[in-house]
N, C-alpha and C. Protein backbone atom coordinates (compact mmCIF):
# COMPACT_ATOMS: atom_id res chain seq x y z
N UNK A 1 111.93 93.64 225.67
CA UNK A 1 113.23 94.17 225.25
C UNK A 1 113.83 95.03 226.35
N UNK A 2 114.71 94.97 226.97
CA UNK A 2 115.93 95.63 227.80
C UNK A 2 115.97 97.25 226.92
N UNK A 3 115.70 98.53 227.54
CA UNK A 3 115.45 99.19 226.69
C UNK A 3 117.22 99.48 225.70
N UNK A 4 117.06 100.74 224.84
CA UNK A 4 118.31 100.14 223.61
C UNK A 4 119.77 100.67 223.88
N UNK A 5 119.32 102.31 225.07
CA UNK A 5 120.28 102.30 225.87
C UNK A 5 121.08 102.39 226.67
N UNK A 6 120.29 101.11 227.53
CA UNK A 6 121.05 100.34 228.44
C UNK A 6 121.48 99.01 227.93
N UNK A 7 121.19 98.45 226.79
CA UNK A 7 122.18 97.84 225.72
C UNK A 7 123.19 98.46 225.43
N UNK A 8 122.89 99.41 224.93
CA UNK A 8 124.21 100.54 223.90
C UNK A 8 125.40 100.56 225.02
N UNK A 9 125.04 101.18 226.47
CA UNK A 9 125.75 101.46 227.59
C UNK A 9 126.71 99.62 227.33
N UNK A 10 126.14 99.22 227.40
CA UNK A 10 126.92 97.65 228.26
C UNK A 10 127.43 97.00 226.93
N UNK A 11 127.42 96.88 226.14
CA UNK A 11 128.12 96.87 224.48
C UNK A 11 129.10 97.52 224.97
N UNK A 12 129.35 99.01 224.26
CA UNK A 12 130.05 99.34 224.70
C UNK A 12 131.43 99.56 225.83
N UNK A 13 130.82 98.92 226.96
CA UNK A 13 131.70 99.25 227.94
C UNK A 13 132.26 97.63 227.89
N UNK A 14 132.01 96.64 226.98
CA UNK A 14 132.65 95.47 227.17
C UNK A 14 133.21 95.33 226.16
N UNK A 15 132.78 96.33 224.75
CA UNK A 15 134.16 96.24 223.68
C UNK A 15 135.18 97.27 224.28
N UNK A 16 134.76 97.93 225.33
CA UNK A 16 135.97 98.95 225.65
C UNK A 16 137.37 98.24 226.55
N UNK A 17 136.54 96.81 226.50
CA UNK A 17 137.88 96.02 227.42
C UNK A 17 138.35 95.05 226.20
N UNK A 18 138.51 95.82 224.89
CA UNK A 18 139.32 95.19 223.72
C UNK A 18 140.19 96.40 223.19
N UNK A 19 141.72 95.34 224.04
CA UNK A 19 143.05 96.47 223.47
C UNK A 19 143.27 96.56 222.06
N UNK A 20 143.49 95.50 221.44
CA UNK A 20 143.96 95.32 219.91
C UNK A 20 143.74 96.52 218.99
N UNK A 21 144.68 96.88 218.40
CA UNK A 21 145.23 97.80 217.14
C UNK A 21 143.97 97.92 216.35
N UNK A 22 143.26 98.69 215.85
CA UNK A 22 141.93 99.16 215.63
C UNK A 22 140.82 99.12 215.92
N UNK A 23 140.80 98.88 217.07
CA UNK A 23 139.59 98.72 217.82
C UNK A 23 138.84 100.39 217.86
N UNK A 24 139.25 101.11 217.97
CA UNK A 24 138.92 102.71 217.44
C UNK A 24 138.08 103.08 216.45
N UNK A 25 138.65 102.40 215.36
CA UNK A 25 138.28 102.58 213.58
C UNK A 25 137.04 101.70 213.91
N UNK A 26 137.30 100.48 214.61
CA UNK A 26 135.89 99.45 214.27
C UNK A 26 134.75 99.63 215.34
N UNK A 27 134.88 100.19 216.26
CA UNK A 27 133.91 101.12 216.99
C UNK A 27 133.27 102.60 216.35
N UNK A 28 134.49 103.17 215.51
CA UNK A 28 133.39 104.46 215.10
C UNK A 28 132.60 104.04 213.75
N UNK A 29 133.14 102.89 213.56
CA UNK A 29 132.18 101.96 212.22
C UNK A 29 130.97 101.80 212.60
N UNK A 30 131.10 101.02 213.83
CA UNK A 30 129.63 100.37 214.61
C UNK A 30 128.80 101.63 214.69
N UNK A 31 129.60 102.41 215.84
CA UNK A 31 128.32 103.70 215.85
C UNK A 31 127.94 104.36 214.61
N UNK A 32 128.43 104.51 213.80
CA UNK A 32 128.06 104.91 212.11
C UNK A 32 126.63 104.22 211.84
N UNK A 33 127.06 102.87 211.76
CA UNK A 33 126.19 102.55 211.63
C UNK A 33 124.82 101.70 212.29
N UNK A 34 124.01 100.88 211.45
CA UNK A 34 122.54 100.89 212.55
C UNK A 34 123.11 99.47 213.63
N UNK A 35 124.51 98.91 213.60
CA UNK A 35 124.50 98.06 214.82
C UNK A 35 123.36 97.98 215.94
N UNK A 36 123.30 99.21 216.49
CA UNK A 36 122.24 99.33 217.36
C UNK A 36 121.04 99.34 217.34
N UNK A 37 120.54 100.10 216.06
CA UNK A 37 119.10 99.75 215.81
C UNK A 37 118.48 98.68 214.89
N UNK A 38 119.36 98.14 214.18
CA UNK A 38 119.07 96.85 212.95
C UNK A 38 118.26 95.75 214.14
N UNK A 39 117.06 95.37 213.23
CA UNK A 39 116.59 94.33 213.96
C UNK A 39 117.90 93.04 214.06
N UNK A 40 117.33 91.52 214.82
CA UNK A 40 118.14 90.91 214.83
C UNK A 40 118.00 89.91 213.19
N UNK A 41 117.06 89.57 212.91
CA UNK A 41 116.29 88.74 211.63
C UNK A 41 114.78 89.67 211.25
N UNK A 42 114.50 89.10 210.22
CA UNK A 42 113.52 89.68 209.62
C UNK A 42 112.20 89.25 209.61
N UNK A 43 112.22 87.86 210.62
CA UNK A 43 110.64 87.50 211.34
C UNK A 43 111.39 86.25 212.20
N UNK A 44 112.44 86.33 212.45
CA UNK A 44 112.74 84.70 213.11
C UNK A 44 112.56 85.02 214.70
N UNK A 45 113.93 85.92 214.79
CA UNK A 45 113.87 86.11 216.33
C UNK A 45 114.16 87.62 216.60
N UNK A 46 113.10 88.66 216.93
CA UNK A 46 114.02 89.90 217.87
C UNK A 46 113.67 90.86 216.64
N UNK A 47 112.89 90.72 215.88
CA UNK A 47 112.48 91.13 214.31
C UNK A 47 112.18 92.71 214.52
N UNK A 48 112.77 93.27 215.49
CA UNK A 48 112.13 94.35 216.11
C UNK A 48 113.77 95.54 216.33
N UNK A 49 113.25 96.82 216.47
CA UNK A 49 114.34 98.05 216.10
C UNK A 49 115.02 97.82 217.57
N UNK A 50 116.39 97.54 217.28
CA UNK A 50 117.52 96.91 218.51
C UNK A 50 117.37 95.87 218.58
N UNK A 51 117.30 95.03 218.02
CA UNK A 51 117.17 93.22 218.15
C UNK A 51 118.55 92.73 217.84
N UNK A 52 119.04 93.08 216.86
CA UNK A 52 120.49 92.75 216.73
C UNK A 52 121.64 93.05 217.93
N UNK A 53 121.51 94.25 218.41
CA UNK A 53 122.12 94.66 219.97
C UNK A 53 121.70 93.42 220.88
N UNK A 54 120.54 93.33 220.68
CA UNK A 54 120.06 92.42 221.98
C UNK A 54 120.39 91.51 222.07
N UNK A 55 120.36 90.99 221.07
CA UNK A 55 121.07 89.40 220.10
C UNK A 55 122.29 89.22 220.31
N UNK A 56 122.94 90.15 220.10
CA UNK A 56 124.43 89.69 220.79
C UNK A 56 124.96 90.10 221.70
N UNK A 57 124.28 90.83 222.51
CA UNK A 57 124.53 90.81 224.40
C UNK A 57 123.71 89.06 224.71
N UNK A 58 122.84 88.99 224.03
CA UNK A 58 122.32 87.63 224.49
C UNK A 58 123.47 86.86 224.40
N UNK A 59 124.15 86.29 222.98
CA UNK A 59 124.80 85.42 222.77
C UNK A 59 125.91 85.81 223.66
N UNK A 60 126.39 87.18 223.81
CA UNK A 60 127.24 87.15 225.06
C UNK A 60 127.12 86.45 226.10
N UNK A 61 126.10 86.71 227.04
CA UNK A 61 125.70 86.61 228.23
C UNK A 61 125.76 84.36 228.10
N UNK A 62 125.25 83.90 227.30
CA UNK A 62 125.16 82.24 226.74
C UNK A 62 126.28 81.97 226.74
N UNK A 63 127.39 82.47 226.16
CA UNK A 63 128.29 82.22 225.84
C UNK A 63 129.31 82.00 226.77
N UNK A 64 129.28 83.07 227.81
CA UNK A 64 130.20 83.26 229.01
C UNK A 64 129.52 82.50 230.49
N UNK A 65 128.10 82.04 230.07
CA UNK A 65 127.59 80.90 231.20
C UNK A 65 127.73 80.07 231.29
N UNK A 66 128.33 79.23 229.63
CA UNK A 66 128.47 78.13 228.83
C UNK A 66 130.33 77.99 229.51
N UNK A 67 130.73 78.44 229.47
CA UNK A 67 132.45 78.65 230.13
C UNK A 67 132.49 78.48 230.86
N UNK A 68 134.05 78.07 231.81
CA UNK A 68 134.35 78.25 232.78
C UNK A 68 135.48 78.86 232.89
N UNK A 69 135.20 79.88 233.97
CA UNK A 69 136.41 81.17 234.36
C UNK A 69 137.42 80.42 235.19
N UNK A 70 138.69 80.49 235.14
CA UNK A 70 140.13 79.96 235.98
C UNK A 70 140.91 80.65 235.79
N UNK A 71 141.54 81.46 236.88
CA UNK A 71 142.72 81.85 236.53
C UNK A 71 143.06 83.29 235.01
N UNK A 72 141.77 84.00 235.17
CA UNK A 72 141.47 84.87 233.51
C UNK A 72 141.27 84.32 232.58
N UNK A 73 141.41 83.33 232.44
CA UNK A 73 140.96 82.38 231.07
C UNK A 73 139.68 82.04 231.33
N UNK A 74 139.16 81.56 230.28
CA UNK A 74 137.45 80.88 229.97
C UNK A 74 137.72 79.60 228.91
N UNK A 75 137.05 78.70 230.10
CA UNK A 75 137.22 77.29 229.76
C UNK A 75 136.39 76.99 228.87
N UNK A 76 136.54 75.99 227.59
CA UNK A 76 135.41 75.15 227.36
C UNK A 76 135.54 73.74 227.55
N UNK A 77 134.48 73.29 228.38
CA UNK A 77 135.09 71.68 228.67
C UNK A 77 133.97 71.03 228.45
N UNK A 78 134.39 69.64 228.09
CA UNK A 78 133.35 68.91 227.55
C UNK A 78 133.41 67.62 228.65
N UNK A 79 132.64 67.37 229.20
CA UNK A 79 132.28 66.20 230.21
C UNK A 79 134.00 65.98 231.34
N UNK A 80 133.94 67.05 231.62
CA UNK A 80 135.33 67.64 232.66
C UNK A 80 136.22 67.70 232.09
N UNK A 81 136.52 67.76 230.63
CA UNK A 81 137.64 67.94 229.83
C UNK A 81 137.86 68.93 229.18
N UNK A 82 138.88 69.88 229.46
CA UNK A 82 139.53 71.29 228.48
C UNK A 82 139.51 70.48 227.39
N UNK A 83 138.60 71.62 226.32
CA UNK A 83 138.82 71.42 225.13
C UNK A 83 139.23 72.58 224.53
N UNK A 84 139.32 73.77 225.00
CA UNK A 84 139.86 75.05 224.65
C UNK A 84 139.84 76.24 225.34
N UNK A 85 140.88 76.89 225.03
CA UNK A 85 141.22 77.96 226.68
C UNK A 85 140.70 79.02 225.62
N UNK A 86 140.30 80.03 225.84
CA UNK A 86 140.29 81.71 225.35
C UNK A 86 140.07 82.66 226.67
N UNK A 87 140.63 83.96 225.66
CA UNK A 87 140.87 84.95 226.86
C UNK A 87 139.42 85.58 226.81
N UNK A 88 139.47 86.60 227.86
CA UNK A 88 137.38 87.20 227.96
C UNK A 88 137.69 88.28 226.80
N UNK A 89 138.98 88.63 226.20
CA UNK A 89 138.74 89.60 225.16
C UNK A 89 138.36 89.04 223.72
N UNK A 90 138.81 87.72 223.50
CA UNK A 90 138.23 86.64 222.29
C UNK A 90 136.59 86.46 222.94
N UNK A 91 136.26 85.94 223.54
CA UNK A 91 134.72 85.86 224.24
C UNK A 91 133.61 87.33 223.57
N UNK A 92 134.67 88.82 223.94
CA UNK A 92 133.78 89.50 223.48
C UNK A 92 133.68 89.76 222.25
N UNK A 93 134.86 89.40 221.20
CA UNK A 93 134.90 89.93 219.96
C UNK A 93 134.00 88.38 219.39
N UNK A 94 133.99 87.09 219.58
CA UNK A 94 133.58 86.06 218.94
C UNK A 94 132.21 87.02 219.51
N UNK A 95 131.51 86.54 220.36
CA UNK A 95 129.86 86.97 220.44
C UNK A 95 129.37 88.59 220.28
N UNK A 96 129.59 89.47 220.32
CA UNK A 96 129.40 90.76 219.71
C UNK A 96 129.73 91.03 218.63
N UNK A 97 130.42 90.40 217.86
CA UNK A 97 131.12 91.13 216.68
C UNK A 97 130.43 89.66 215.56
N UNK A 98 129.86 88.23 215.92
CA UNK A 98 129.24 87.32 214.81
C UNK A 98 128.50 87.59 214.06
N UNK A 99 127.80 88.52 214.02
CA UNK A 99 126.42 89.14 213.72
C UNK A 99 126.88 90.47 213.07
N UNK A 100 127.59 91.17 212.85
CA UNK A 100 128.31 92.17 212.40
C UNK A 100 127.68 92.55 211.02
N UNK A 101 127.80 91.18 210.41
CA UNK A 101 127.44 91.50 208.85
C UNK A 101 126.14 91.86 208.82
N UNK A 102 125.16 91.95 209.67
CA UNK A 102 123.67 92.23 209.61
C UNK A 102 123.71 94.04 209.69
N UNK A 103 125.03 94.46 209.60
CA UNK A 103 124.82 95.90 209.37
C UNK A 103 124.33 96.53 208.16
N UNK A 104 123.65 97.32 208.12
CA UNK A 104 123.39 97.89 206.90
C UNK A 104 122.94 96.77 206.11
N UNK A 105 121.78 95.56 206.55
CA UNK A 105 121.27 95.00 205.88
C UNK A 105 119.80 94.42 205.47
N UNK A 106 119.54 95.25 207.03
CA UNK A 106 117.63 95.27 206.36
C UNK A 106 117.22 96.75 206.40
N UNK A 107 115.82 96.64 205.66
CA UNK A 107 115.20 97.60 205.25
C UNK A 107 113.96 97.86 205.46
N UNK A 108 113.65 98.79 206.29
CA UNK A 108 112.47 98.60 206.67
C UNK A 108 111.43 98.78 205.09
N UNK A 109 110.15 98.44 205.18
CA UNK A 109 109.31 98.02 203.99
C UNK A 109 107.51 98.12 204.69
N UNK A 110 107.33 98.55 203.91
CA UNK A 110 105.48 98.71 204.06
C UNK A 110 104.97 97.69 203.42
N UNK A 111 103.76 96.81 204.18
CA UNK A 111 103.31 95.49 203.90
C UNK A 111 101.85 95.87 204.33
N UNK A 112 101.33 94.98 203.57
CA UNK A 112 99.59 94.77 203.79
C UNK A 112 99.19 93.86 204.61
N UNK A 113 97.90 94.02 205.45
CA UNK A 113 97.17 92.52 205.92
C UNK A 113 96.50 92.86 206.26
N UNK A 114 95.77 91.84 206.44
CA UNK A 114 94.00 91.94 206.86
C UNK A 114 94.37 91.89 208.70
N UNK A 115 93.21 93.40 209.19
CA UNK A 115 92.89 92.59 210.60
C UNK A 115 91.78 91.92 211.54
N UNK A 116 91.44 92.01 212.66
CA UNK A 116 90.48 90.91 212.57
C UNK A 116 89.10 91.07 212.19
N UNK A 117 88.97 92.69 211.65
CA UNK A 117 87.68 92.84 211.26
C UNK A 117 87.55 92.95 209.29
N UNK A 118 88.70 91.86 209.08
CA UNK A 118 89.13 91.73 207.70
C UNK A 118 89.46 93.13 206.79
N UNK A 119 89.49 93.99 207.48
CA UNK A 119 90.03 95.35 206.74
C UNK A 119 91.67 95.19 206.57
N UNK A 120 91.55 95.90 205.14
CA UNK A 120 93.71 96.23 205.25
C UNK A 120 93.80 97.31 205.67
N UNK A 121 95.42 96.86 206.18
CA UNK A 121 95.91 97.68 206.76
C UNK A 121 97.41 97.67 206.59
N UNK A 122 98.27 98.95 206.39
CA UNK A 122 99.80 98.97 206.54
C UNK A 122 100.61 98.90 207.53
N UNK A 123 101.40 97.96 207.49
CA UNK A 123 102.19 98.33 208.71
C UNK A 123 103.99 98.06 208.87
N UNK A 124 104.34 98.34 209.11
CA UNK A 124 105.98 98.63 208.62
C UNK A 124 106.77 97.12 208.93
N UNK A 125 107.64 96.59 208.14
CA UNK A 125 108.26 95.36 208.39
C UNK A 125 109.66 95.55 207.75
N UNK A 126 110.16 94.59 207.71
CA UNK A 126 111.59 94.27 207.47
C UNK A 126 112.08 93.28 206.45
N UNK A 127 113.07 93.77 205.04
CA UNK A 127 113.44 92.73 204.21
C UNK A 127 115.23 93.17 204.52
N UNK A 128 115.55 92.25 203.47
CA UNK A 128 116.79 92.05 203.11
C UNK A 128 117.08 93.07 201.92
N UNK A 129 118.26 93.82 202.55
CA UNK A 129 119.09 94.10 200.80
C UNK A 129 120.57 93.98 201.04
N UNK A 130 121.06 92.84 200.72
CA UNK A 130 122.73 92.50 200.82
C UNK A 130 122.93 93.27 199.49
N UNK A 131 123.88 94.28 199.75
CA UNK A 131 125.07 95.19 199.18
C UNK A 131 125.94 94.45 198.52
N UNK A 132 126.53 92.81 199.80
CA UNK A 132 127.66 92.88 199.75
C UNK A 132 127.19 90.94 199.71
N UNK A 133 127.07 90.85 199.00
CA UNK A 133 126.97 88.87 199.08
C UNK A 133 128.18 87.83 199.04
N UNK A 134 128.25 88.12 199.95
CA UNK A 134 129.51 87.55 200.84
C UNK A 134 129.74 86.22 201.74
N UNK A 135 127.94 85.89 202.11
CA UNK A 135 127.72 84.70 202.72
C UNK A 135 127.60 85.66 204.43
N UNK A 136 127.71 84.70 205.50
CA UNK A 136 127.41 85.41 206.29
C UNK A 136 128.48 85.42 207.57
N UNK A 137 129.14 83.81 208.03
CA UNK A 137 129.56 84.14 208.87
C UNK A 137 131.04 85.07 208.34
N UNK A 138 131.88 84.49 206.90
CA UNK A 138 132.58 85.12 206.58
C UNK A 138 132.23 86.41 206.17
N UNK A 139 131.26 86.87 205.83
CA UNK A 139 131.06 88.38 205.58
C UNK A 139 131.91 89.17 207.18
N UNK A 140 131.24 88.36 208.42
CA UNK A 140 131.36 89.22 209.62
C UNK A 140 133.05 89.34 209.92
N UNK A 141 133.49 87.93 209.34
CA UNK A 141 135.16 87.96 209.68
C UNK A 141 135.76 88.97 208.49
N UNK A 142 135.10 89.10 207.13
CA UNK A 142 135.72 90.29 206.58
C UNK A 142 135.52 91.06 206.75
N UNK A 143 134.78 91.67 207.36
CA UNK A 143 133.97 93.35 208.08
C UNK A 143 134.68 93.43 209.37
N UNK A 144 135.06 92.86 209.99
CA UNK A 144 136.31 93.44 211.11
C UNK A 144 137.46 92.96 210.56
N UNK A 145 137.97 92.12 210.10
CA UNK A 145 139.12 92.75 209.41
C UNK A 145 139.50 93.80 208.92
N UNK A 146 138.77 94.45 208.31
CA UNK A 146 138.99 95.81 207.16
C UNK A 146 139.56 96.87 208.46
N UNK A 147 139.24 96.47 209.82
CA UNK A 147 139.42 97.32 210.96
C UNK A 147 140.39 97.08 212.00
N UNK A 148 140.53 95.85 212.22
CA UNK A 148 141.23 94.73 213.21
C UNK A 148 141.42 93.61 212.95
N UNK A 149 142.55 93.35 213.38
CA UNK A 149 143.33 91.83 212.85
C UNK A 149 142.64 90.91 214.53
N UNK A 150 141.84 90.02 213.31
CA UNK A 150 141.32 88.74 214.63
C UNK A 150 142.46 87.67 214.53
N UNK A 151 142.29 87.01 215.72
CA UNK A 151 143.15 85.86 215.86
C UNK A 151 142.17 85.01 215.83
N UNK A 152 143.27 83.86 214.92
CA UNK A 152 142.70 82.71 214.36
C UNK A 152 141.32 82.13 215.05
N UNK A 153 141.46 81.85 216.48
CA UNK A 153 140.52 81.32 217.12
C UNK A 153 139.31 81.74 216.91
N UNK A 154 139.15 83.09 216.91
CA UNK A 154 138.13 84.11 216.50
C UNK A 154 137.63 83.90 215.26
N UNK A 155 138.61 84.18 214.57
CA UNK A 155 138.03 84.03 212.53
C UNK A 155 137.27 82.69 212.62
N UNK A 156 137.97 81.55 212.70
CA UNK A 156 137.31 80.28 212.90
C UNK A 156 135.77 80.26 213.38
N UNK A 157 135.44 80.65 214.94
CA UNK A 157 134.64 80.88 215.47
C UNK A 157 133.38 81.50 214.91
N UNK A 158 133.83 82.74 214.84
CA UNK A 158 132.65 83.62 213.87
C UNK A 158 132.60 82.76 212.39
N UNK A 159 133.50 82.92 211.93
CA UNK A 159 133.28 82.20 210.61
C UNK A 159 132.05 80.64 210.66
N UNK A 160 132.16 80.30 211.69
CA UNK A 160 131.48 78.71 211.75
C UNK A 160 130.38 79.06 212.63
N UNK A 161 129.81 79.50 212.95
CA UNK A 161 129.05 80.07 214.13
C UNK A 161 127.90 79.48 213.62
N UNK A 162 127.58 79.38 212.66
CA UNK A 162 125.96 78.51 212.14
C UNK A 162 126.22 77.30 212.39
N UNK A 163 127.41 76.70 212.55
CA UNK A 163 127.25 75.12 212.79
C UNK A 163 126.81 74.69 211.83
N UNK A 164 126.09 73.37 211.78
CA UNK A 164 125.65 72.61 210.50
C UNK A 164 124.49 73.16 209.96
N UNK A 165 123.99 74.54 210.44
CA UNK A 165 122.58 74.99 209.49
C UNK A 165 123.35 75.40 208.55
N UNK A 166 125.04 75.94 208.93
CA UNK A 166 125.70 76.49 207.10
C UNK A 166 125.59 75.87 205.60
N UNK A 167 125.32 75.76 204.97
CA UNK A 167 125.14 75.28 203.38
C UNK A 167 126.39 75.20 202.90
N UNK A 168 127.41 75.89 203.84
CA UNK A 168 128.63 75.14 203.47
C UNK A 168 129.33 73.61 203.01
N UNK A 169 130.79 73.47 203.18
CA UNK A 169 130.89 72.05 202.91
C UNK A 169 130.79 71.75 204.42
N UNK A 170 130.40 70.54 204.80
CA UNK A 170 130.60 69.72 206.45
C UNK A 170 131.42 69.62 206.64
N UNK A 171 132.34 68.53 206.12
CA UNK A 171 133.78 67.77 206.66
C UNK A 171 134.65 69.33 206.45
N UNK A 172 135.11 70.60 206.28
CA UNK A 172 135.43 71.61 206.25
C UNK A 172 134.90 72.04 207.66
N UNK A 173 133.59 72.07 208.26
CA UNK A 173 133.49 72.72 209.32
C UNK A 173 134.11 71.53 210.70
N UNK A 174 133.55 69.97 210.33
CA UNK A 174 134.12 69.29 211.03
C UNK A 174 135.47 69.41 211.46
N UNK A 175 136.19 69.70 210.67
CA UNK A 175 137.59 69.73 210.70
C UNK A 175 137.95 70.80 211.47
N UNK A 176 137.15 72.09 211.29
CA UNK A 176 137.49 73.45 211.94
C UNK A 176 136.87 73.01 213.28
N UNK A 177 136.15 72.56 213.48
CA UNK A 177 135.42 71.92 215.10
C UNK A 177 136.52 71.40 216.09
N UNK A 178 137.10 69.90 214.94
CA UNK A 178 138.44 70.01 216.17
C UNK A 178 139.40 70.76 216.03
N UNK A 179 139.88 71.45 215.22
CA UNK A 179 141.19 72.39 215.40
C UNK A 179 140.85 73.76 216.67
N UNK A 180 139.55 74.18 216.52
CA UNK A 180 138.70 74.94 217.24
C UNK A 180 137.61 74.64 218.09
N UNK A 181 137.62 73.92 218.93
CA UNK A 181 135.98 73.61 219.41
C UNK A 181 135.31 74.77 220.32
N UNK A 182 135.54 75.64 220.07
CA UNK A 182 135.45 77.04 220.62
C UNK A 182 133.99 77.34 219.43
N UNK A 183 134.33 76.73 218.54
CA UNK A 183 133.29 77.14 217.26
C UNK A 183 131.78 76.80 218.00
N UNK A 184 132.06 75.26 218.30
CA UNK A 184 130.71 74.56 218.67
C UNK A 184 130.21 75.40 220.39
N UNK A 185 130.59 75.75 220.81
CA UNK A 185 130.27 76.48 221.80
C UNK A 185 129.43 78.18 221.19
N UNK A 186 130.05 78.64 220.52
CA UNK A 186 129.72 79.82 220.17
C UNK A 186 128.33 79.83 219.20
N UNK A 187 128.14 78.33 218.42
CA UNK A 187 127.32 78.19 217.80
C UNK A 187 126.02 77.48 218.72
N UNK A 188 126.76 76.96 219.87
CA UNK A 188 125.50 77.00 221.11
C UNK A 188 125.15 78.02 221.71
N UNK A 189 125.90 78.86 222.01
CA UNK A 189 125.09 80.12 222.55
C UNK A 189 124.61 80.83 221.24
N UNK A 190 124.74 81.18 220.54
CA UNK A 190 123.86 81.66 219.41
C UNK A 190 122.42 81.45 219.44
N UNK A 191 122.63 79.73 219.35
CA UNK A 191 121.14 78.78 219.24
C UNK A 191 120.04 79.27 220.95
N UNK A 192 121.10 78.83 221.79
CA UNK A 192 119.96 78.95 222.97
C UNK A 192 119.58 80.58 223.03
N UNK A 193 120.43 81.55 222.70
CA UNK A 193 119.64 83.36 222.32
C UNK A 193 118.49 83.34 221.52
N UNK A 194 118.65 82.34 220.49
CA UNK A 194 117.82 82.59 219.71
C UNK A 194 116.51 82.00 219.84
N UNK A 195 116.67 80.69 220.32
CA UNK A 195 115.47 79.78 220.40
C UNK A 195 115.11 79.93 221.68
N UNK A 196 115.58 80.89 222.90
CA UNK A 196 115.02 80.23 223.97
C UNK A 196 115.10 81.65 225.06
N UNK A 197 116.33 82.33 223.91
CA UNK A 197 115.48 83.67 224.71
C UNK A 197 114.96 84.92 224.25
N UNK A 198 114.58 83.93 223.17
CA UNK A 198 114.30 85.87 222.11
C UNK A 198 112.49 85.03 221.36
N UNK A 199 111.86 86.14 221.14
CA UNK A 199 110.66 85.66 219.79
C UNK A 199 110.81 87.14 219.39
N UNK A 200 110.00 86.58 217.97
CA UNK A 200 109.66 87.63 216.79
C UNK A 200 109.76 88.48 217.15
N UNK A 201 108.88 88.88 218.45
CA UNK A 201 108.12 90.32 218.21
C UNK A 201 109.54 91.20 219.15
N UNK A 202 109.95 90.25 219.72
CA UNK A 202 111.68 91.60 220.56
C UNK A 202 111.28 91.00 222.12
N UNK A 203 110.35 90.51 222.59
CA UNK A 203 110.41 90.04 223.80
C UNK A 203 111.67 88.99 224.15
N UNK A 204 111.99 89.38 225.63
CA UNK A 204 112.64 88.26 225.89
C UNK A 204 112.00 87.16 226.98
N UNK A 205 111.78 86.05 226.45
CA UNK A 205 110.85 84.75 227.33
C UNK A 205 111.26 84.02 227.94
């Protein structure tokens, strides 16, 4: 793990290059709350205190490698073809702000297990308690709303960000894919943070 802050530092200083009309209110939200210390999941990936920070500087960092920069814009192109322009201030609010709804949503919890000399033992872990059951990527697009008005590209984006693991309807996300293909990008850098540069325990591999 990158310690939490020199995360906190670089978060920060890249939502500080987001002008938009409450960006104030939805920053003294974040620091309120455990943004920074909430793990990222609760045994998948990053299961560890700052994993969620890490998690989405990761998906940052995927996200903006996955692009191409021209001219201030960030390309997404698919086999040399623009398929959608965004500015680097949509870039930071889609990948820092997808994950949003994981605020104030685990809990740390005392658990048992045997170790290798078959004795128990306690040791501190992580569940779920949703407040607010909302679903997830839309939970994150209604949790900055309440603060800042996203543009469409964005809502879309975050909103679809699971791609087809959503339990949503399909032909609904299909449809948002081509109006947006900004979605399927954002839902690739998600995937490669998760699967390829994060495990359980908070290492990055």
């Amino acid at each position: 793990m990158i310690p939490m802050e020199q995360n906190r530092k670089e978060f920060e200083e890249l939502m500080g290059q987001v002008t938009r009309p409450g960006i104030d209110a939805l920053m003294k939200y974040i620091k309120a709350s455990d943004m920074y210390t909430a793990p990222a999941s609760t045994r998948f990936h990053l299961s560890v205190e700052g994993g969620l920070l890490q998690h989405s500087l990761n998906v940052f960092h995927c996200l903006e490698e996955t692009l191409v920069e021209r001219d201030g814009m960030y390309l997404y192109m698919v086999c040399g073809k623009v398929v959608q322009e965004i500015t680097k201030e949509n870039m930071i609010i889609m990948a820092l702000l997808h994950d949003i709804c994981k605020t104030h949503f685990y809990h740390t919890v005392m658990k048992w297990k045997k170790d290798d000399n078959n004795q128990w033992y306690q040791y501190p872990s992580y569940e779920v308690v949703d407040k607010i059951p909302y679903g997830h990527g839309e939970k994150s697009v209604m949790m900055i709303d309440e603060f800042m008005r996203l543009e469409p590209v964005e809502r879309y984006a975050i909103r679809w960000h699971m791609g087809y693991t959503d339990d949503s309807n399909m032909l609904t996300l299909s449809n948002a894919i081509e109006k947006y293909p900004i979605i399927w990008a954002l839902h690739d850098a998600d995937q490669k943070a998760t699967h390829f540069l994060e495990d359980t325990a908070g290492n990055l591999e």
